[in-house]
Every structure is written in C-alpha cells, then in structure tokens.
Protein backbone atom coordinates (compact mmCIF):
# COMPACT_ATOMS: atom_id res chain seq x y z
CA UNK A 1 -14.83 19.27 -4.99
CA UNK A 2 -12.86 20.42 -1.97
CA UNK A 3 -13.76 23.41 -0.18
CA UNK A 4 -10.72 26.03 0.45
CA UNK A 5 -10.84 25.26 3.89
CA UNK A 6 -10.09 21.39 3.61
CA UNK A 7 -7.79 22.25 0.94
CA UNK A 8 -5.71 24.01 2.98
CA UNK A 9 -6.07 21.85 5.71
CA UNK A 10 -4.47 18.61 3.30
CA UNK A 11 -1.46 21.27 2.26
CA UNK A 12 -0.61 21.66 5.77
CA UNK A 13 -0.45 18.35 6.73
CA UNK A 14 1.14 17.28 3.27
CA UNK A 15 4.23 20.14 4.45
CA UNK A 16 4.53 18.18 8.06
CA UNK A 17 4.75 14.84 6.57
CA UNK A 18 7.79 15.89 4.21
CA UNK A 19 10.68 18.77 4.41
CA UNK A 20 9.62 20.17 0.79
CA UNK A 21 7.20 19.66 -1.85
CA UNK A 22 7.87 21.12 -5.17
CA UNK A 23 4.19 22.96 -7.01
CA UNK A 24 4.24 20.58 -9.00
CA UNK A 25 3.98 17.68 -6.44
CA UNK A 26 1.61 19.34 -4.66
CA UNK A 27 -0.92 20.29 -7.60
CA UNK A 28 -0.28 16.79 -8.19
CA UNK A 29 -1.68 15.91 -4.62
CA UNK A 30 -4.54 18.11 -4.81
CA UNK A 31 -5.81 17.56 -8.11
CA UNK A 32 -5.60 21.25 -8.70
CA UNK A 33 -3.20 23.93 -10.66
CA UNK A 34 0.06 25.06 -9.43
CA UNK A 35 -1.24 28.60 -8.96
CA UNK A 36 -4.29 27.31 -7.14
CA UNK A 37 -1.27 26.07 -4.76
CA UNK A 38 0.29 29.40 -4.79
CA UNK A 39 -2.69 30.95 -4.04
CA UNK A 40 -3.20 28.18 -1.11
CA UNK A 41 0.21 29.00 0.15
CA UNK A 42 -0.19 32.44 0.24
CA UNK A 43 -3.45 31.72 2.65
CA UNK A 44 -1.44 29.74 4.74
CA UNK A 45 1.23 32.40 5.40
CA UNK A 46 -2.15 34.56 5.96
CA UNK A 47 -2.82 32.43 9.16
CA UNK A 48 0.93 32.94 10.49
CA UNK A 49 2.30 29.72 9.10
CA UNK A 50 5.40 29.90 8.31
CA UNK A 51 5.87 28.33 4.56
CA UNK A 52 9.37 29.21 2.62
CA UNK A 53 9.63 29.01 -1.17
CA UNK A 54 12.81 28.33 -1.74
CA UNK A 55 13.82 28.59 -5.66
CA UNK A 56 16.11 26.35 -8.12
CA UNK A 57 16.17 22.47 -8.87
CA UNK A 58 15.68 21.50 -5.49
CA UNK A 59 13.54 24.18 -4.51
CA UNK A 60 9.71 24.43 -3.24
CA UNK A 61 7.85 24.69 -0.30
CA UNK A 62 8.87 24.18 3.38
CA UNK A 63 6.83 24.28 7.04
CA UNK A 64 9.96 25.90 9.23
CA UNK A 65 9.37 27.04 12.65
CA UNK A 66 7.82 30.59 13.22
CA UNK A 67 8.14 33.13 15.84
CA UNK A 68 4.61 32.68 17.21
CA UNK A 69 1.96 29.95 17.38
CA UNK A 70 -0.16 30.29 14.46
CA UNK A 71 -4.10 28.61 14.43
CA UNK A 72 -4.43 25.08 14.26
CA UNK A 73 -6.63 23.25 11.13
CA UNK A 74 -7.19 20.06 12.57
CA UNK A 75 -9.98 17.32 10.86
CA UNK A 76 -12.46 15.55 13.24
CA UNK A 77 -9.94 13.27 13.78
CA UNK A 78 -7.17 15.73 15.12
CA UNK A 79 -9.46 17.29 17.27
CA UNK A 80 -10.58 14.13 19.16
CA UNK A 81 -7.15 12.91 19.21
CA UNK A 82 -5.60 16.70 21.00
CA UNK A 83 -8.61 16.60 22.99
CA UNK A 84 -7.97 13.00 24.60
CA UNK A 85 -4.63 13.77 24.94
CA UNK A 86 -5.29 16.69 26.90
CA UNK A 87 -7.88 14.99 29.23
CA UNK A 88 -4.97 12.53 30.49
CA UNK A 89 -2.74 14.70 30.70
CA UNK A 90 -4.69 16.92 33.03
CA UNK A 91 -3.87 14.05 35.24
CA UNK A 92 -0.24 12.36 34.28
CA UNK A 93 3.00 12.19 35.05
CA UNK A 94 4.63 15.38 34.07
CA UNK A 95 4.49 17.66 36.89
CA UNK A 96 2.80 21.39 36.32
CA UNK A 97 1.12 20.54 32.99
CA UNK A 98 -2.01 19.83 34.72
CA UNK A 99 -3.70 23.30 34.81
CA UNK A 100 -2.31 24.09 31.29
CA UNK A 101 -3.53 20.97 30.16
CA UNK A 102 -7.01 21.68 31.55
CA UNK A 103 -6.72 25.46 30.49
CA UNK A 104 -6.24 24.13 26.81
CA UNK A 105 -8.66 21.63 26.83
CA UNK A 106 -11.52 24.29 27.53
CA UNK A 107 -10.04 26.41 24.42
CA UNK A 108 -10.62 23.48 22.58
CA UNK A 109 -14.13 22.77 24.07
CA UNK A 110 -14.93 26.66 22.78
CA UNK A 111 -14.00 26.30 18.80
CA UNK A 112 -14.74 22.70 18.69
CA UNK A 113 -18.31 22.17 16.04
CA UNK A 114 -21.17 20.96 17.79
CA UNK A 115 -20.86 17.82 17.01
CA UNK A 116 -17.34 17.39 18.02
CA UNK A 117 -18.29 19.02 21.53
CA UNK A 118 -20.81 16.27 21.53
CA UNK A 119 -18.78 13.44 20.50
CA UNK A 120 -15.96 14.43 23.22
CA UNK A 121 -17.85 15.40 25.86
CA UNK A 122 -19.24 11.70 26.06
CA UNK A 123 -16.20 9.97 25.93
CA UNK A 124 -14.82 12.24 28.89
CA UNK A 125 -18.14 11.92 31.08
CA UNK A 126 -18.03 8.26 29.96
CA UNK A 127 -14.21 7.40 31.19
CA UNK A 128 -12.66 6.68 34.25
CA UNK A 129 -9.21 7.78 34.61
CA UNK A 130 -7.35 6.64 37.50
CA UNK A 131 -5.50 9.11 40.00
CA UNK A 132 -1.98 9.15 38.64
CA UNK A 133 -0.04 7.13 41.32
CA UNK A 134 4.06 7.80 40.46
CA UNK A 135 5.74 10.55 41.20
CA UNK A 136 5.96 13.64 38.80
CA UNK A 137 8.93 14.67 36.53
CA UNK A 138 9.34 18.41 35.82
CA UNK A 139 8.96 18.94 32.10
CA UNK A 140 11.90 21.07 31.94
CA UNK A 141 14.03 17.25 32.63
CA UNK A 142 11.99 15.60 30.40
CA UNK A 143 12.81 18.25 27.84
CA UNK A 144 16.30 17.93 28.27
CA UNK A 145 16.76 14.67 28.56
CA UNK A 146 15.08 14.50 24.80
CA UNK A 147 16.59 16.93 22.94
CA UNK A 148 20.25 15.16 24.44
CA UNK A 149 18.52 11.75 23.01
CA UNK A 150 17.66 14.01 19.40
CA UNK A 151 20.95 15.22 19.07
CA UNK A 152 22.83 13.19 20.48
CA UNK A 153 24.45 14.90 22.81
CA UNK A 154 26.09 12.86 25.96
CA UNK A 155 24.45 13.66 29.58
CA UNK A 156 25.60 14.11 32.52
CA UNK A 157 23.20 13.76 35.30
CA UNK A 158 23.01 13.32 39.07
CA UNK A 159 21.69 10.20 40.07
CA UNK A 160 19.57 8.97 43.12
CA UNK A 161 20.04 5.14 43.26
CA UNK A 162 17.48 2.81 44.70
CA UNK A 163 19.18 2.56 47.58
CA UNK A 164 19.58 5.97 48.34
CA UNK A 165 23.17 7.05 47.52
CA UNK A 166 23.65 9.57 45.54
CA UNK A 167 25.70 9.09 42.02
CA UNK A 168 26.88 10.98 39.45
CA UNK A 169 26.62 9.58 35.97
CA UNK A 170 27.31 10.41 32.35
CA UNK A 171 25.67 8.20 29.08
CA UNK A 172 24.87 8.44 25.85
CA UNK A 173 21.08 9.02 25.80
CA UNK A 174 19.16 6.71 23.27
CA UNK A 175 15.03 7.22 24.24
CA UNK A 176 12.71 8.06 26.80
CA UNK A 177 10.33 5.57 27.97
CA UNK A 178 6.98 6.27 29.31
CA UNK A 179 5.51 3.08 31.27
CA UNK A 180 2.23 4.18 32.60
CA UNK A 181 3.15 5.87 36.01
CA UNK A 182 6.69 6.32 35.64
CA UNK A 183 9.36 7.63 32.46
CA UNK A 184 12.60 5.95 32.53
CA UNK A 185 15.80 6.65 29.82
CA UNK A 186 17.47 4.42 28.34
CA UNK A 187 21.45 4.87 28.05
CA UNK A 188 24.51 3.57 27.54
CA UNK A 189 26.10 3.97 30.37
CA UNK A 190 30.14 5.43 29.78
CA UNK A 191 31.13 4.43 33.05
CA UNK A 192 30.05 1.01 33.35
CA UNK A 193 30.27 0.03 29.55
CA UNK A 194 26.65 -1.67 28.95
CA UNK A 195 23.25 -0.68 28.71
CA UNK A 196 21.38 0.91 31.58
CA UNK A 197 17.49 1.75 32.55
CA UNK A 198 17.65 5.48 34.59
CA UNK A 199 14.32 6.34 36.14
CA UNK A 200 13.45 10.13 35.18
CA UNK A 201 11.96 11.09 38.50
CA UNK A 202 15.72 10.22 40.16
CA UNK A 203 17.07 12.21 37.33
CA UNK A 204 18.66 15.89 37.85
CA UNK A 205 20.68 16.62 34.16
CA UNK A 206 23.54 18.64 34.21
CA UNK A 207 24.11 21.96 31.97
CA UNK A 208 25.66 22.06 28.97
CA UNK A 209 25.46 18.79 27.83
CA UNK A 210 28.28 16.62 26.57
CA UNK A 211 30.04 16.19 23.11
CA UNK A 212 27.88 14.84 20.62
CA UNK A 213 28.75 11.10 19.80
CA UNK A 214 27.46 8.46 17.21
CA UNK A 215 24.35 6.75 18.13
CA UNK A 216 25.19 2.43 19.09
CA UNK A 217 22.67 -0.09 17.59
CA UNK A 218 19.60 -0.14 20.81
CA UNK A 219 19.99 -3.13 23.11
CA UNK A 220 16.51 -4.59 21.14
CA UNK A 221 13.87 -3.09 19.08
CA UNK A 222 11.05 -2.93 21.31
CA UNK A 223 12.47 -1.05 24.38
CA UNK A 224 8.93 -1.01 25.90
CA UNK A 225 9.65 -4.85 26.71
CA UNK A 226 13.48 -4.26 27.07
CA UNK A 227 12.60 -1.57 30.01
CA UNK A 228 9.71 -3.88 31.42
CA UNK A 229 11.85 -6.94 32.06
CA UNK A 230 14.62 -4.85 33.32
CA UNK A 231 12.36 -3.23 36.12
CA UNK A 232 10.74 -6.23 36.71
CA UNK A 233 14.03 -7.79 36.99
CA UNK A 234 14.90 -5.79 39.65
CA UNK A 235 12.28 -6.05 41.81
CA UNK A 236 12.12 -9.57 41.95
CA UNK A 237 13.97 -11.18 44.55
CA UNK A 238 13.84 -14.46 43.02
CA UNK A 239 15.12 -15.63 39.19
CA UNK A 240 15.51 -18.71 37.15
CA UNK A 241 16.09 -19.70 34.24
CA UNK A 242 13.87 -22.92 32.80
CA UNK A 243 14.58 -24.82 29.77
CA UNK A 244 11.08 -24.97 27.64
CA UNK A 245 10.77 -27.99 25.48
CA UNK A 246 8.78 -25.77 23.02
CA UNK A 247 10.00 -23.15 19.84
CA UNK A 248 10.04 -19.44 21.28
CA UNK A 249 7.70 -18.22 18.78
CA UNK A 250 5.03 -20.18 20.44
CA UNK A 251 5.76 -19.30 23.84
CA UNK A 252 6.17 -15.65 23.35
CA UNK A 253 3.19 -14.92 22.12
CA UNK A 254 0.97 -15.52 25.18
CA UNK A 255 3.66 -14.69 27.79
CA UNK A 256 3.75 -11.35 29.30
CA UNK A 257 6.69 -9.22 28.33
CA UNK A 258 8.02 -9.15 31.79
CA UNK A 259 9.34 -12.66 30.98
CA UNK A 260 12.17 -12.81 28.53
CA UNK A 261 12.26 -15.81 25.66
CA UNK A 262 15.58 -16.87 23.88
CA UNK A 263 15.68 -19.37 21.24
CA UNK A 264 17.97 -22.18 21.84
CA UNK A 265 17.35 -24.15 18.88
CA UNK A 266 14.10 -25.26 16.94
CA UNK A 267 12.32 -26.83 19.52
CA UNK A 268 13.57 -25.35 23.05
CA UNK A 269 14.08 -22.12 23.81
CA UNK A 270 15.22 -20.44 27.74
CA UNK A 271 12.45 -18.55 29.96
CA UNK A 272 13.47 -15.59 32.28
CA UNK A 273 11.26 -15.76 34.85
CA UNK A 274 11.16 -14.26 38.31
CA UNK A 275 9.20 -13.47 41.57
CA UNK A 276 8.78 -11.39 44.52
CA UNK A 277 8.69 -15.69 46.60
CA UNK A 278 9.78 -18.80 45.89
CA UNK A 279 5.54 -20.53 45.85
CA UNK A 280 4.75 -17.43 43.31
CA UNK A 281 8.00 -18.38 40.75
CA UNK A 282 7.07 -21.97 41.40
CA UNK A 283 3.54 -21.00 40.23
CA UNK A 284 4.70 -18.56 37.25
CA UNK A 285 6.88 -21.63 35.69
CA UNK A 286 4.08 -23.81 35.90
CA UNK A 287 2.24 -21.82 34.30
CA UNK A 288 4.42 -22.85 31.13
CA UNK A 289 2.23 -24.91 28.90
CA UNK A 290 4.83 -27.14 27.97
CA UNK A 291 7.39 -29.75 29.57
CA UNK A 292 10.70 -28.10 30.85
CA UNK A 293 13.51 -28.24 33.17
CA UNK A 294 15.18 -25.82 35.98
CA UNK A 295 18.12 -26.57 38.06
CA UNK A 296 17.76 -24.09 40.59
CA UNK A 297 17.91 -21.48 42.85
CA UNK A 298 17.19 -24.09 45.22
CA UNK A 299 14.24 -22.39 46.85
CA UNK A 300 12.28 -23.16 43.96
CA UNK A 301 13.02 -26.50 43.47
CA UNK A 302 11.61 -26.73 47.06
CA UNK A 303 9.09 -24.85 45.98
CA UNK A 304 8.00 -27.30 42.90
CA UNK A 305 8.62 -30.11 45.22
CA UNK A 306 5.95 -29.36 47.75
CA UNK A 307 3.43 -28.62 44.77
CA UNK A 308 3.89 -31.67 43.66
CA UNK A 309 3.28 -33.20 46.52
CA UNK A 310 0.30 -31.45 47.08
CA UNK A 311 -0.90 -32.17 43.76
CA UNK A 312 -0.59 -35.68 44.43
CA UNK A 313 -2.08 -35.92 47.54
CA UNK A 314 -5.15 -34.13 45.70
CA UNK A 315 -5.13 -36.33 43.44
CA UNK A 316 -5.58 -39.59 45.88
C-alpha cells in the first residue's frame, strides 16, 4: 500500500496531466475512497497548492495558478531530471540564468535523499559540458516571444539582418527553436508573405503585441530539420539539386537533416545539397550511395570532373 506521501505525490501529477478530475476518477486512480481523496486534497492545499473544487456535473478538482511557489513533490525521477536541467543551464544560452541556475541547483543538492545526492553528484563530476559558444538571449525576449507564439498574438520586432542593416518586421509567431548554441523563431512573415527563420539573439520585440490571428498549418512537422536546412542553407555558398535514382525513404534515413529529400516518384526522389566549395559539394553528392544526375552550378560539374579524373588516374 501507498504511503501518504507518494499518494499525494500521484494526485499532483494526475491534476497537471488533466484540467479536472472528478472524486470519483481520482479514487478510481488511486485505488482508494473518495474521502481518502478529499482528505488528500485538503493536504495538498496544506502545502500551498492551489486545488479548486468546483461543484455540479462538470465539476471536480483543478491545479490553477497560486500566488506563491508552493514545495515541490518530485519522484527520483523528477529530481534527476530538474537537477540535469539545472547543471546545463548554469552554462546555456539564456543570458543571466546562470547564477540562478547554480543558486537552485545547490537548494536541490540540500533536500535531495542521500542516494539521490549520490546518484547526481556522479553524473555531474562525470560530464563534460562544453563552454557555451553563441551569444546569449535575455530571457525577458525569449519570454515574449513565447507567450506571442501561445496566444497567438502577432509581433512586431526590430530586426538586425545578417548583413547588418537594421529592419523592422512584424509575423505571426508559430515556435521557438532551440539548436544547441543558438534559439531561432519561426514566423510567418506579413510582409514578405512566406515562412521565415528569425534568430532570437538579433531579436528586440516590440510592446504591446499585435492582434491575435488564427494559427496557418507549420511549413513541416519537424521544424528542428525545417530550421536546420534553412540555416544551413544560408551559409552555404554553393547549392544543387541532384536527381537520386533511389525511393526517399531510403535515402533519408542515413542523410543528415541539413540535406533536404523530396519524392519524385517511386524510385527517384531530389537531394538539396550544399557547401561552403565547390570540391566539398562535389564530395557531399558523392557521398550518395546510389546513381544520380546534376546539371549544374557549373562549378561542381568541374568539380566532379576533376574527381573523376583523379579517380581514374588512381585507378591505372
């Protein structure tokens, strides 16, 4: 049988998971009456959580935000999670967090059970964590930027391109993407019509924020890739397009997803490929395990050509 403690600890995390449980439900849950849940409830409220019981047919329990942050149950689990968390973020890209980061994760160190403290404290002396190595975003942006991307709420921003220049520009916000060393939004852009990539760092939002506006279907599913290829995209100086005489399913699985597949039909399918030179896109479409063609740009057909010849000359 449960203790009271884990008990408790299973009702809070059964309120997170869902808006509202009924008694019922959560007896149910528990394997316990519905005034053993009461009673539960009324301990929880005891440790400053705020739980409502609201009454009627669709009435029952709800978690709702309270005025001051109450103690945390976490399981083993939890703990090693928040406590890993808080390690990298000590050192990450959100500028200021660092010291509160660290200040928290010796709070945690203090209340964590021996063998927690144990478990943890290897992993940490057992890690290497690089130096973080792009630049900081205050989290007040980062804040902003995703509560415009919750509610949708347009945002208005100024802008500092690449190049330099300075921009102003308004979009409807969609999700924050965190890439190892740098965040980037993505957006559709109002001014420009189409889907854009903003890098957070170049980022200063505008106060108040737009209307709110109805959210468009994302430019693909997995926006981790969809950002990747776009950055990628723009920092190589070379592109091409090869026709692969192989079905995308089989080539996408063991490219990386800086290179974009389409299917053409069954059995071919296009590869977006691209390079800082013309010898390393040469070498990235040969890397294709399949036969294919490419009709340009023109420096890498030179490219293949010489590679060929080389190869040839090996091989006599």
């Amino acid at each position: 049988m449960k203790t009271v403690s884990a008990r408790l600890l299973q009702v809070l995390s059964l309120l997170q998971v869902r808006p509202s449980w009924t008694g019922q439900e959560l007896a149910g849950r528990l394997g316990v009456s519905p005034r053993t849940v009461r009673s539960d409830i009324e301990k929880l409220r005891e440790l400053g959580y705020p739980v409502h019981a609201v009454r009627g047919v669709a009435g029952g329990y709800r978690l709702v935000p309270g005025a001051k942050l109450p103690p945390l149950l976490l399981d083993d689990d939890e703990a090693t999670a928040v406590a890993i968390g808080l390690n990298s973020a000590a050192g990450g890209a959100v500028a200021g967090i660092e010291d509160a980061a660290a200040r928290a994760l010796a709070k945690l160190d203090q209340v964590l059970p021996a063998r927690l403290r144990h478990r943890i404290g290897l992993l940490r002396t057992s890690t290497v964590t690089p130096p973080h190595g792009g630049p900081a975003v205050a989290p007040g942006v980062l804040t902003v930027i995703a509560a415009a991307c919750s509610d949708h709420h347009r945002l208005r921003f100024d802008y500092r391109a690449r190049e330099g220049s300075d921009q102003r520009r308004a979009v409807e916000p969609h999700r924050l993407v965190h890439l190892g060393r740098r965040w980037y939004l993505v957006g559709w852009d109002l001014d420009r019509a189409g889907w854009r990539t903003f890098r957070v760092d170049r980022m200063q939002p505008r106060t108040p924020t737009g209307p709110r506006f109805m959210p468009r279907v994302p430019p693909e599913d997995d926006l981790a890739a969809y950002v990747t290829r776009g950055v990628d995209a723009a920092l190589f100086r070379y592109r091409a397009r090869v026709l692969v005489h192989k079905p995308a399913a089989e080539l996408v699985d063991w490219l990386p997803p800086s290179i974009a597949v389409e299917a053409v039909d069954d059995h071919t399918c296009l590869a977006h490929v691209g390079a800082d030179t013309p010898h390393l896109l040469a070498a990235t479409v040969l890397a294709i395990d399949a036969d294919f063609q490419v009709d340009g740009p023109p420096e890498l057909l030179d490219a293949l050509r010489t590679i060929g010849d080389r190869c040839s000359a090996a091989g006599r």
